[in-house]
C-alpha atoms as a PDB file:
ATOM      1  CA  UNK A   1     -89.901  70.158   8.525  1.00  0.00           C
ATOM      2  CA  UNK A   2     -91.703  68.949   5.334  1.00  0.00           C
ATOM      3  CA  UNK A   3     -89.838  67.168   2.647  1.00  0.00           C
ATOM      4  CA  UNK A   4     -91.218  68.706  -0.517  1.00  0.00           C
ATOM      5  CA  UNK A   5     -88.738  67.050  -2.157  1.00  0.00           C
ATOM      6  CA  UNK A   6     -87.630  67.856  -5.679  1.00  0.00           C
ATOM      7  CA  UNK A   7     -89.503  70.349  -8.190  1.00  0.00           C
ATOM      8  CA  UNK A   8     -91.214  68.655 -11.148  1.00  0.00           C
ATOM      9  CA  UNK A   9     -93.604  72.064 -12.437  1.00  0.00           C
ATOM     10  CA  UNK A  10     -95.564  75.083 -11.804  1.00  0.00           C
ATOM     11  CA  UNK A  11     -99.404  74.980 -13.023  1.00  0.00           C
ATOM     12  CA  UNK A  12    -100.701  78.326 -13.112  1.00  0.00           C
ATOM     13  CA  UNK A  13    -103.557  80.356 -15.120  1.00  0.00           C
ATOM     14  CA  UNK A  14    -103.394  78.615 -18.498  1.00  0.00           C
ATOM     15  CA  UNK A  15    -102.051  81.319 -21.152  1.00  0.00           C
ATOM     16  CA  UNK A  16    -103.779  80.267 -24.055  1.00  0.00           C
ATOM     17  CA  UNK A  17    -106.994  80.920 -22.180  1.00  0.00           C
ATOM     18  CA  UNK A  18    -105.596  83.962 -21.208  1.00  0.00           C
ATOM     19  CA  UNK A  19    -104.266  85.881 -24.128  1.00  0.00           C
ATOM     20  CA  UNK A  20    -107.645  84.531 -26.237  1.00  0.00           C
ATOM     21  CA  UNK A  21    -109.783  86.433 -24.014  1.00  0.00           C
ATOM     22  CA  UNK A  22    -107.815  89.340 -24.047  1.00  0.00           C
ATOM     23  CA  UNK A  23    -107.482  89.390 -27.701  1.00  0.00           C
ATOM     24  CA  UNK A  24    -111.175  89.093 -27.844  1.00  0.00           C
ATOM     25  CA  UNK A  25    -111.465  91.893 -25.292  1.00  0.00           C
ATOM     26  CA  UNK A  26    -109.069  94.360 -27.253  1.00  0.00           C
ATOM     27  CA  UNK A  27    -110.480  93.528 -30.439  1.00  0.00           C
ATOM     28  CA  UNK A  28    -114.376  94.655 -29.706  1.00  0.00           C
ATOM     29  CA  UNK A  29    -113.084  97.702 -27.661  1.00  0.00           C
ATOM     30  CA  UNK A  30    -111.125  98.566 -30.965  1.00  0.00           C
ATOM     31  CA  UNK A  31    -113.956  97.687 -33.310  1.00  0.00           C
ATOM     32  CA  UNK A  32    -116.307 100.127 -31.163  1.00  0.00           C
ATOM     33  CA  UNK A  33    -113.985 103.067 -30.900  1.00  0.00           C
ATOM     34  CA  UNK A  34    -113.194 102.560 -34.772  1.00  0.00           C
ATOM     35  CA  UNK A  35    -116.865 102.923 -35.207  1.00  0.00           C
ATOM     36  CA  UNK A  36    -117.296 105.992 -32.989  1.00  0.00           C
ATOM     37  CA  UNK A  37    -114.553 107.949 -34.377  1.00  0.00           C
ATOM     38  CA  UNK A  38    -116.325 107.226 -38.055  1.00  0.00           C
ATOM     39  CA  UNK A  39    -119.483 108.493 -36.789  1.00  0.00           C
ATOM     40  CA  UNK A  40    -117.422 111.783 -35.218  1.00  0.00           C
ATOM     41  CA  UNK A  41    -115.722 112.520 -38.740  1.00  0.00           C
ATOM     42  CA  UNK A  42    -118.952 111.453 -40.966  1.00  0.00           C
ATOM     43  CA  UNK A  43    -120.540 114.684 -42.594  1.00  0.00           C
ATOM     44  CA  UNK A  44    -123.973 114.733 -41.319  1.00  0.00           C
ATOM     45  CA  UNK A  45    -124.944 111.024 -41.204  1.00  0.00           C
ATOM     46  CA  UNK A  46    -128.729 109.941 -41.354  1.00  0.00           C
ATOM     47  CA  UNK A  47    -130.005 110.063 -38.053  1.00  0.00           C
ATOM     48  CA  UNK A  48    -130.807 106.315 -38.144  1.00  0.00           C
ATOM     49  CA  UNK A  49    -127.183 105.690 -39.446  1.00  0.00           C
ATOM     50  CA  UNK A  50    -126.502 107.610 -36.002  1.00  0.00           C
ATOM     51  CA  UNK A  51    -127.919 105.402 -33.895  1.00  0.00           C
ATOM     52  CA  UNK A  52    -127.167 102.430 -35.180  1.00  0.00           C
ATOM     53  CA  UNK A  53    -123.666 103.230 -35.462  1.00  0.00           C
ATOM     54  CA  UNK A  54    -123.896 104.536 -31.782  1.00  0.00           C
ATOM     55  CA  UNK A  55    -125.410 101.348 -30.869  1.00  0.00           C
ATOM     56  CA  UNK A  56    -123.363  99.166 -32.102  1.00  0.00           C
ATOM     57  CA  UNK A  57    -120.036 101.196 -30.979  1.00  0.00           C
ATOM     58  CA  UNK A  58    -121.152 101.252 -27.464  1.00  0.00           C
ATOM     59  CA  UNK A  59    -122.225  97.336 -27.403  1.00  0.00           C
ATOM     60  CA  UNK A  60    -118.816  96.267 -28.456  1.00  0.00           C
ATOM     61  CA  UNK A  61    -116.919  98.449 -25.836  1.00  0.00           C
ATOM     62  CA  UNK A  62    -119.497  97.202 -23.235  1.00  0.00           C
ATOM     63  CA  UNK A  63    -118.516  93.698 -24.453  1.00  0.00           C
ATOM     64  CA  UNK A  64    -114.621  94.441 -24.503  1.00  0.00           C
ATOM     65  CA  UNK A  65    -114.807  95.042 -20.671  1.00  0.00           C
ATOM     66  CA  UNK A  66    -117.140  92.296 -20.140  1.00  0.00           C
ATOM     67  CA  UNK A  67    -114.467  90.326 -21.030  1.00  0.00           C
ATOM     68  CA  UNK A  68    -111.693  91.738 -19.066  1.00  0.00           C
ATOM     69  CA  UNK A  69    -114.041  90.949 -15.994  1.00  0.00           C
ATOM     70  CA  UNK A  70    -114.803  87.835 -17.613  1.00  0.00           C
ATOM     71  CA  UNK A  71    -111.085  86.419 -17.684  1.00  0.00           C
ATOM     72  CA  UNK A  72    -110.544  87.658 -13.688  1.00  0.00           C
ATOM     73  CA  UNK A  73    -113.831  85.462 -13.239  1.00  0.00           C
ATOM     74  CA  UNK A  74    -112.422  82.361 -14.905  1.00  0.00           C
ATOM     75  CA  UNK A  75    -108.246  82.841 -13.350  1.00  0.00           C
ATOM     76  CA  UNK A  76    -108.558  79.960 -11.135  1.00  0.00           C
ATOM     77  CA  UNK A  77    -108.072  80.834  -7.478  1.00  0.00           C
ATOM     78  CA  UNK A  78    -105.079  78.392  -6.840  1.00  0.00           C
ATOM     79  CA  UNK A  79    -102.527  77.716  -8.703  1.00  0.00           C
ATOM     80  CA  UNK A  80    -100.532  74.734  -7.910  1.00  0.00           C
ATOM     81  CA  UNK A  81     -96.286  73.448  -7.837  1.00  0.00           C
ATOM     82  CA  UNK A  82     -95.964  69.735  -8.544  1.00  0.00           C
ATOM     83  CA  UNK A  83     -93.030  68.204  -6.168  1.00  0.00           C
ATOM     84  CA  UNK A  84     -91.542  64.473  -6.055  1.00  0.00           C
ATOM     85  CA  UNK A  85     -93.676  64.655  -2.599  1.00  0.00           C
ATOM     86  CA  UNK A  86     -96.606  66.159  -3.209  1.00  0.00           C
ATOM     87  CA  UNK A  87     -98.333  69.632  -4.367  1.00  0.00           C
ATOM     88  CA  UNK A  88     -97.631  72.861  -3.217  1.00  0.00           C
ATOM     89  CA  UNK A  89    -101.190  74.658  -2.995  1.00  0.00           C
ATOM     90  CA  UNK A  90    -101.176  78.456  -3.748  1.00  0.00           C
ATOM     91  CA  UNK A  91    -103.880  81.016  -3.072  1.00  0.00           C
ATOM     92  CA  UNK A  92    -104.148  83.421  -5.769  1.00  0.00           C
ATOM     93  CA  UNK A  93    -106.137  85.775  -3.141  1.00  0.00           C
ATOM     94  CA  UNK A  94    -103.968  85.837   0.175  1.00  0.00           C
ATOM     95  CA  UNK A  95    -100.766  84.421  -1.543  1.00  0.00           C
ATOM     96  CA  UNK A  96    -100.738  81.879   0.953  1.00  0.00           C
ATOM     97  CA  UNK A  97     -99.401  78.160   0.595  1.00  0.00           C
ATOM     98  CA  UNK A  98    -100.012  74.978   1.670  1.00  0.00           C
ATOM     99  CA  UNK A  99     -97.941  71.625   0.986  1.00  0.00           C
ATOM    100  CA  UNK A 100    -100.465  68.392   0.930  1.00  0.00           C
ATOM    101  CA  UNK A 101     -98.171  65.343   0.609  1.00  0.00           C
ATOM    102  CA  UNK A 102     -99.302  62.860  -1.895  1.00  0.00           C
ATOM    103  CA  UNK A 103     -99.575  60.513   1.491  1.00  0.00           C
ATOM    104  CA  UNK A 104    -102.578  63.137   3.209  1.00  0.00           C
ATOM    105  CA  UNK A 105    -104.856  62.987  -0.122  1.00  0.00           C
ATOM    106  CA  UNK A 106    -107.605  60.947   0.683  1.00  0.00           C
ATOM    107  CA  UNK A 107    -110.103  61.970  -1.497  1.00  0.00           C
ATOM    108  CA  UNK A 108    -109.907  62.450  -5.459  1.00  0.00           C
ATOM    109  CA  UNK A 109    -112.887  63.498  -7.400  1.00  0.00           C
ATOM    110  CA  UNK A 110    -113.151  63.706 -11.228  1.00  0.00           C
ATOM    111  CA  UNK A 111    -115.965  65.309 -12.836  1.00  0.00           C
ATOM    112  CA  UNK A 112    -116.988  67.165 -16.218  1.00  0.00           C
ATOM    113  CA  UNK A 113    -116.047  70.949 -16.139  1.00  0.00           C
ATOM    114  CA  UNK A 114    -118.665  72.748 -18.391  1.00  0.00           C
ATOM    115  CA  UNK A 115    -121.673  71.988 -20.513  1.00  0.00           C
ATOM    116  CA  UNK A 116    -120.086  71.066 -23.398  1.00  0.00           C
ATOM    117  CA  UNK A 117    -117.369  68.744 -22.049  1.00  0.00           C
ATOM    118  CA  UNK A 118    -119.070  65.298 -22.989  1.00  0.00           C
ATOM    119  CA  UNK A 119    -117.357  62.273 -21.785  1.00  0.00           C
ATOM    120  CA  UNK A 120    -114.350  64.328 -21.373  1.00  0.00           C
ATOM    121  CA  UNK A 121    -113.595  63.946 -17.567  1.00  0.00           C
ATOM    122  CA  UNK A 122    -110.862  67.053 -17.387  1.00  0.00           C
ATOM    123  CA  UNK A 123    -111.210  68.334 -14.047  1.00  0.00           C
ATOM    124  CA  UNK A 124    -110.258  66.967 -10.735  1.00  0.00           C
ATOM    125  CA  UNK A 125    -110.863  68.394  -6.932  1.00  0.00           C
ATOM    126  CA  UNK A 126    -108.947  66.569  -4.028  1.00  0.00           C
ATOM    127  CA  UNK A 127    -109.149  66.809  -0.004  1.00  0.00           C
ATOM    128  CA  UNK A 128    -107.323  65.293   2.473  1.00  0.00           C
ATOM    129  CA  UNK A 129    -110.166  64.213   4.577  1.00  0.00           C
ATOM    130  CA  UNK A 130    -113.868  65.301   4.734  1.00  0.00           C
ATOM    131  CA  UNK A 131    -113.094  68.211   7.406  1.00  0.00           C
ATOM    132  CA  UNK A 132    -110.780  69.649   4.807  1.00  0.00           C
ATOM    133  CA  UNK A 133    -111.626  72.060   1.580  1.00  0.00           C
ATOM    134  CA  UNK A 134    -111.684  70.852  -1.905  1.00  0.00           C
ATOM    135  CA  UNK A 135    -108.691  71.834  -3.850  1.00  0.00           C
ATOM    136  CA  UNK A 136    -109.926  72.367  -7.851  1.00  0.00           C
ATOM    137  CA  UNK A 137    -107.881  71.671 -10.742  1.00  0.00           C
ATOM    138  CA  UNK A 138    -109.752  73.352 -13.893  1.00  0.00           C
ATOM    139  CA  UNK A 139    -108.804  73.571 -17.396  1.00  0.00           C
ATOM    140  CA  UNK A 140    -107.900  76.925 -16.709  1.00  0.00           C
ATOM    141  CA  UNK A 141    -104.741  75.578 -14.746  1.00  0.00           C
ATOM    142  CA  UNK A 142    -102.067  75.056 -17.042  1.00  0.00           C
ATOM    143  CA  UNK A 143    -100.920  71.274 -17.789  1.00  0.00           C
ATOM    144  CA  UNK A 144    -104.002  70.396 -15.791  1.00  0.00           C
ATOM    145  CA  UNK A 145    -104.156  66.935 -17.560  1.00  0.00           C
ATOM    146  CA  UNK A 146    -100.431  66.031 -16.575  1.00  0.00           C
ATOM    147  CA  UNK A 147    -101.158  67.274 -13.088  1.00  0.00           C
ATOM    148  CA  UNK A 148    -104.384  64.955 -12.641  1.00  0.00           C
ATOM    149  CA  UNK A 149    -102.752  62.353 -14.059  1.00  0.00           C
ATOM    150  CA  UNK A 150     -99.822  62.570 -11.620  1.00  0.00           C
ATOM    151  CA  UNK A 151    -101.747  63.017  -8.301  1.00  0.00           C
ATOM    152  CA  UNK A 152    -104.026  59.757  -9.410  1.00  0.00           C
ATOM    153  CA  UNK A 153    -100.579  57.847  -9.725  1.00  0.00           C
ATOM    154  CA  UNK A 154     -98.828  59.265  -6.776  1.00  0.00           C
ATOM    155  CA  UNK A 155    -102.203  58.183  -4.442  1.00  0.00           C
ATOM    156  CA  UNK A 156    -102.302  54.822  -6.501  1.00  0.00           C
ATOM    157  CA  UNK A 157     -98.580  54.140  -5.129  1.00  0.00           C
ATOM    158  CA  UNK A 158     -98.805  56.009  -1.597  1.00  0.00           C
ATOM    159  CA  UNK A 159    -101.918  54.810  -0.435  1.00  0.00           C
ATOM    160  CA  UNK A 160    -102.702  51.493  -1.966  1.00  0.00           C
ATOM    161  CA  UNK A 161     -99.986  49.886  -0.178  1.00  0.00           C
ATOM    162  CA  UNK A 162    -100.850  51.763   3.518  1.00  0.00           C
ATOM    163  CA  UNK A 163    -104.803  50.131   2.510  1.00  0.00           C
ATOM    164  CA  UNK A 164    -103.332  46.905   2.003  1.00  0.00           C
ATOM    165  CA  UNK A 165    -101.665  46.502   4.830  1.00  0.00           C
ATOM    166  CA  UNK A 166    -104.470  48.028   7.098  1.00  0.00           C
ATOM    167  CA  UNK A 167    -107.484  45.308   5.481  1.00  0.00           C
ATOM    168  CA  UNK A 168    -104.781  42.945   6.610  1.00  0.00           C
ATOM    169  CA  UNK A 169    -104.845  44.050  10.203  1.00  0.00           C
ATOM    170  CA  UNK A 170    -108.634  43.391  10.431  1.00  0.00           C
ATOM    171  CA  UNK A 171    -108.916  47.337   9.237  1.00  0.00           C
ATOM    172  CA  UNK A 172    -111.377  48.981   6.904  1.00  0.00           C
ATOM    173  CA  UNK A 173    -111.110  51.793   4.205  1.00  0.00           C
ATOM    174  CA  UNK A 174    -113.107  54.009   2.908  1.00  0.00           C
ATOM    175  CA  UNK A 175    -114.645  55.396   0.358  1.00  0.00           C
ATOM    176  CA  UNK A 176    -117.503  58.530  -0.018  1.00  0.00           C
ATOM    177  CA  UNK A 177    -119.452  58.694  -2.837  1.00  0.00           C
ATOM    178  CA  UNK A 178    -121.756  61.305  -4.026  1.00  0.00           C
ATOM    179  CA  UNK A 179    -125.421  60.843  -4.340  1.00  0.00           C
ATOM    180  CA  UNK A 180    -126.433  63.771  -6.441  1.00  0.00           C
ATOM    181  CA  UNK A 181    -127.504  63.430  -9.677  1.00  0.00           C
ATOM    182  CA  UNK A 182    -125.889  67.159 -10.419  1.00  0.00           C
ATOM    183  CA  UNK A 183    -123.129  68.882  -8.976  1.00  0.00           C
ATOM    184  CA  UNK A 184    -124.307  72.008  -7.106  1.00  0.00           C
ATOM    185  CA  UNK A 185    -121.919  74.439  -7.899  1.00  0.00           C
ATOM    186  CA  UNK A 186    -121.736  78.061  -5.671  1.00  0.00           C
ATOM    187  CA  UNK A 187    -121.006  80.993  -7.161  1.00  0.00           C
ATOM    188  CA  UNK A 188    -117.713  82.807  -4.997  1.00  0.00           C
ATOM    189  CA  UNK A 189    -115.349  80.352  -5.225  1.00  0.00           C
ATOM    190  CA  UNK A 190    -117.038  78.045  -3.460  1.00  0.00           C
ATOM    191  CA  UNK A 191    -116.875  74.655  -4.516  1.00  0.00           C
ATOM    192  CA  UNK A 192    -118.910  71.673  -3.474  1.00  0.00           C
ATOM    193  CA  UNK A 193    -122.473  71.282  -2.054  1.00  0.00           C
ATOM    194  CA  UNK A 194    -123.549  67.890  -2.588  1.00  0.00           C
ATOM    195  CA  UNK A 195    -124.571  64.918  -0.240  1.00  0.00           C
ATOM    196  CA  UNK A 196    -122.123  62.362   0.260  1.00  0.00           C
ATOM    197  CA  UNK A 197    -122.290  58.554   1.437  1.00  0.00           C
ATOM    198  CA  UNK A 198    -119.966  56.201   2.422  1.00  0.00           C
ATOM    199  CA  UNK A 199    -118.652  52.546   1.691  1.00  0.00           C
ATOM    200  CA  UNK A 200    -116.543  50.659   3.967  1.00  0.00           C
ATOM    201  CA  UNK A 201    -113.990  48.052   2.250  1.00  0.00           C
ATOM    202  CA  UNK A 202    -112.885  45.555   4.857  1.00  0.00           C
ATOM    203  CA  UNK A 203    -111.066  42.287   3.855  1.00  0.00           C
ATOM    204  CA  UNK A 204    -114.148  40.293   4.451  1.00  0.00           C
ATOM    205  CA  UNK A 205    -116.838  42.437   3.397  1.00  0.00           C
ATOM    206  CA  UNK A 206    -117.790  45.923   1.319  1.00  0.00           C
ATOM    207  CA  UNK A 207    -120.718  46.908   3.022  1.00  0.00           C
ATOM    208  CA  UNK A 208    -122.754  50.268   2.575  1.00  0.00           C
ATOM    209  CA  UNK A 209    -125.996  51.544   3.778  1.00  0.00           C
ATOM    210  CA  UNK A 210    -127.954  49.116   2.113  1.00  0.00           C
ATOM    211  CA  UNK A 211    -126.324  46.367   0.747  1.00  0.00           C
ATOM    212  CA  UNK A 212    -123.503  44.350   2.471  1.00  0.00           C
ATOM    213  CA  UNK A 213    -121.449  42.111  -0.190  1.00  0.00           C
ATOM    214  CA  UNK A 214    -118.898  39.517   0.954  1.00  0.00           C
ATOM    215  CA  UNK A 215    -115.055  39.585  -0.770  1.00  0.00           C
ATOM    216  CA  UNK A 216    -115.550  35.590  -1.305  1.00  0.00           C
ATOM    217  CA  UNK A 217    -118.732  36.600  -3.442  1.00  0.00           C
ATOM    218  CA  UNK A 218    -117.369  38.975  -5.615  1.00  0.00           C
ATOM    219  CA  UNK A 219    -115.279  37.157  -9.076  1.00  0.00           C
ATOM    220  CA  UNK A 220    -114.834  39.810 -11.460  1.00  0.00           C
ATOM    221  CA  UNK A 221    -114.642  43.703 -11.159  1.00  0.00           C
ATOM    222  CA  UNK A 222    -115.757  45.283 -14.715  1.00  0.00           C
ATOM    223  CA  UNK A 223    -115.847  48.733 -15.998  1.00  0.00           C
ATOM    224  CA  UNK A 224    -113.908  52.319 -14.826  1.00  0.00           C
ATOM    225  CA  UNK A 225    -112.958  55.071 -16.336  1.00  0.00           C
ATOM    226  CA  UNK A 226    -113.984  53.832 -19.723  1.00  0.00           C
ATOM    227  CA  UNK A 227    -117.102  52.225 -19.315  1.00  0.00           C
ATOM    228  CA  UNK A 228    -118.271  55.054 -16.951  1.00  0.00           C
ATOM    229  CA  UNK A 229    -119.692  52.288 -14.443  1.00  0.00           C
ATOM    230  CA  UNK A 230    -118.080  50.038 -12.033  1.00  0.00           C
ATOM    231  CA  UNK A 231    -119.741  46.696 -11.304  1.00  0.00           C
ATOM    232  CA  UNK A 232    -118.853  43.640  -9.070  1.00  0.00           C
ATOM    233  CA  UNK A 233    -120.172  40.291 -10.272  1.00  0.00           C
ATOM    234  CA  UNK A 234    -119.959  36.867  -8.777  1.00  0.00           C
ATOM    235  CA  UNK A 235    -119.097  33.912 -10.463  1.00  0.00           C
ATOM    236  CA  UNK A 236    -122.204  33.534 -12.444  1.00  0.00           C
ATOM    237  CA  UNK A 237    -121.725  37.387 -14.049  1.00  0.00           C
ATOM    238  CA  UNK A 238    -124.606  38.473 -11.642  1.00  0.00           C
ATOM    239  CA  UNK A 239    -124.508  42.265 -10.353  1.00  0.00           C
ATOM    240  CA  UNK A 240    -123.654  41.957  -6.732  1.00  0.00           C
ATOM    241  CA  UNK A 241    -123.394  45.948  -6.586  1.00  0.00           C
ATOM    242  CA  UNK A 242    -121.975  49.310  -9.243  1.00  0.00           C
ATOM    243  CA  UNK A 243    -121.817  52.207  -8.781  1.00  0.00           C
ATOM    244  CA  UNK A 244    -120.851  55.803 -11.274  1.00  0.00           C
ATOM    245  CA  UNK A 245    -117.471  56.183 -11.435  1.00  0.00           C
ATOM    246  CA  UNK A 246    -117.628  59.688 -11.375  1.00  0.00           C
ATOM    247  CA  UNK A 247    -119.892  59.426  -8.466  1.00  0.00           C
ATOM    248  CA  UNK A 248    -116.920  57.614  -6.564  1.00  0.00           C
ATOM    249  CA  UNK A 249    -114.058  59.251  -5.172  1.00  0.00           C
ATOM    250  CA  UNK A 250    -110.746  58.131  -5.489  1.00  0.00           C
ATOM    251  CA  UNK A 251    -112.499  55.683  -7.503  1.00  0.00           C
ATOM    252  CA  UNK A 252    -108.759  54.386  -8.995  1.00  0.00           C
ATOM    253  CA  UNK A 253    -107.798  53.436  -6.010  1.00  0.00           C
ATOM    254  CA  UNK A 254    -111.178  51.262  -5.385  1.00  0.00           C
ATOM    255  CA  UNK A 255    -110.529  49.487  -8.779  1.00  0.00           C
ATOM    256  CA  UNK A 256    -107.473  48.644  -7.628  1.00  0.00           C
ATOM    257  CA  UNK A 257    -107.664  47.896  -4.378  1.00  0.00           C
ATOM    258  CA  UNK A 258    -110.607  45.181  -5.184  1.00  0.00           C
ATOM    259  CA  UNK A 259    -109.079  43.776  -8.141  1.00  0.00           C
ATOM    260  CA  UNK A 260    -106.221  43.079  -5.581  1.00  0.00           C
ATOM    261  CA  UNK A 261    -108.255  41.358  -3.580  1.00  0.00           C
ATOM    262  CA  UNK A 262    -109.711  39.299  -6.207  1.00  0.00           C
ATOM    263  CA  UNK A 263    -106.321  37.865  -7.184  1.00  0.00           C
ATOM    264  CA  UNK A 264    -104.837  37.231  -4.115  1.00  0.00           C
ATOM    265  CA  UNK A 265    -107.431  36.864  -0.824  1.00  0.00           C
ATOM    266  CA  UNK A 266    -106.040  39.090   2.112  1.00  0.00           C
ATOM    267  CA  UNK A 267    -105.377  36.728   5.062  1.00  0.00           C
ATOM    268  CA  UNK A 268    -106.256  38.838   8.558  1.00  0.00           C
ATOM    269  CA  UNK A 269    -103.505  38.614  10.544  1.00  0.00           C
ATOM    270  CA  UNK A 270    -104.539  38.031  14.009  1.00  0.00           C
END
C-alpha cells in the first residue's frame, strides 16, 4: 500500500486560460451571427455590401469554433494532485491514475514552453527512469509554477541524500543530458524525441563520453539557473567542463550534489 500521505493541491486545466478562450470563441460567433441577421433584415443591400458582409459573418463563426477546438487542443492531458509524498498523475483521456513518489523521480527537465517565452523557463516534464514516459507540466496546468517548484525541492531533499550516500559506497549517479539543439516536439500528445547522453558522477571522477574530469580538479562550480550555463573550473578559473542547464536534467540536483563535494571531499568507504 502506497503512502500518499497528506493532500497539499489539485492542478488542473488552468481557468483563466480557459474562460479567455471561450470568451473569445463566443464573442466572434456572436459578432458573425449579429452580422448575418443585419444582412437578413437590410432592405436590398448592394450586392458588394452582400458579400462582404457574408464574408465577414461566416469568417468569424468559422473562427468562434476554431477556438472551441482550439481550447480542447491546448487542455493538458494530465492533470496532477500534489501530496506530502509525491504526485498523483491523472489521465484526462482514460481517467486513470498513477502515484510517482517524490523518491522514484529521477529525471526533471525544464524547458521554454512556446515561442515567445524568452528566458522564462515555465514548464517542466519528469520520469522516473528512461524506460518510463515523460509526465508534462504546462502553463496550462493550474499553479504550474508552485508545482515545479515543489517537485525540484522534494527531489533536492529525497534524492540528494540517497546520492550521497551511494558516491560514498564507491557508487556512481547519473545524469542524461540532451544533445539537441531544439526540442522535437510530436504532434498527439506525444512528448519527447530528442537524443540523450549521459554523465556519470562518481566520488572520484565525472566522466562522460569524451572528457573524464577528476573531483580533486574541480574548485569552483559557477552558473545555474540564472546564468543559463553551468561550468566547473579548477583552481586557476580554467573551464574543466559546462554544460546548458536546460540541456541537463535534474540539473538542481547536479549543482548541488557537486558543490557538496567541493566543500566536503566524500571519503569511499571500503
Amino acid at each position: 500500500m502506497i503512502d500518499e500521505g497528506r493532500f497539499l493541491s489539485h492542478h488542473g486545466f488552468a481557468k483563466t486560460n480557459s474562460w479567455i478562450v471561450i470568451v473569445i470563441s463566443v464573442f466572434l460567433m456572436l459578432a458573425g451571427a449579429v452580422m448575418l441577421l443585419l444582412l437578413l433584415l437590410a432592405d436590398k443591400p448592394d450586392e458588394q455590401v452582400v458579400q462582404l458582409t457574408l464574408l465577414a459573418g461566416m469568417s468569424c463563426i468559422v473562427s468562434g469554433i476554431l477556438f472551441i477546438f482550439l481550447r480542447q487542443y491546448i487542455k493538458p492531458s494530465q492533470v496532477y494532485e500534489l501530496h506530502e509524498n509525491g504526485v498523483l498523475v491523472i489521465n484526462q483521456h482514460d481517467h486513470k491514475d498513477r502515484f510517482i513518489p517524490f523518491e522514484k523521480i529521477s529525471d526533471i527537465y525544464l524547458y521554454r514552453a512556446g515561442k515567445y517565452a524568452g528566458r522564462l523557463k515555465h514548464a517542466m516534464a519528469f520520469r522516473t527512469d528512461i524506460y518510463n514516459q515523460w509526465n508534462k507540466i504546462s502553463p496550462n496546468v493550474s499553479g504550474a509554477k508552485r508545482l515545479i517548484k515543489a517537485i525540484i525541492d522534494q527531489q533536492l531533499l529525497q534524492r540528494g541524500p540517497a546520492s550521497l550516500n551511494r558516491l560514498a559506497n564507491d557508487g556512481h549517479v547519473s545524469f542524461f543530458y540532451r544533445t539537441e539543439g531544439r526540442l522535437k516536439c510530436l504532434l498527439m500528445r506525444n512528448f519527447f524525441m530528442m537524443n540523450e547522453k549521459q554523465l556519470r558522477l562518481s566520488a572520484l571522477s565525472l566522466t562522460t563520453e569524451n572528457v573524464a574530469i577528476s573531483i580533486e580538479e574541480i574548485h569552483t562550480i559557477k552558473g545555474g539557473e540564472s546564468e543559463q550555463t553551468i561550468r566547473l573550473l579548477d583552481v586557476q578559473g580554467k573551464v574543466l567542463f559546462s554544460i546548458p542547464y536546460l540541456s541537463l536534467f535534474s540539473a538542481d540536483l547536479f549543482i548541488a550534489l557537486i558543490e557538496h563535494m567541493i566543500e566536503s571531499r566524500i571519503p569511499i568507504r571500503t
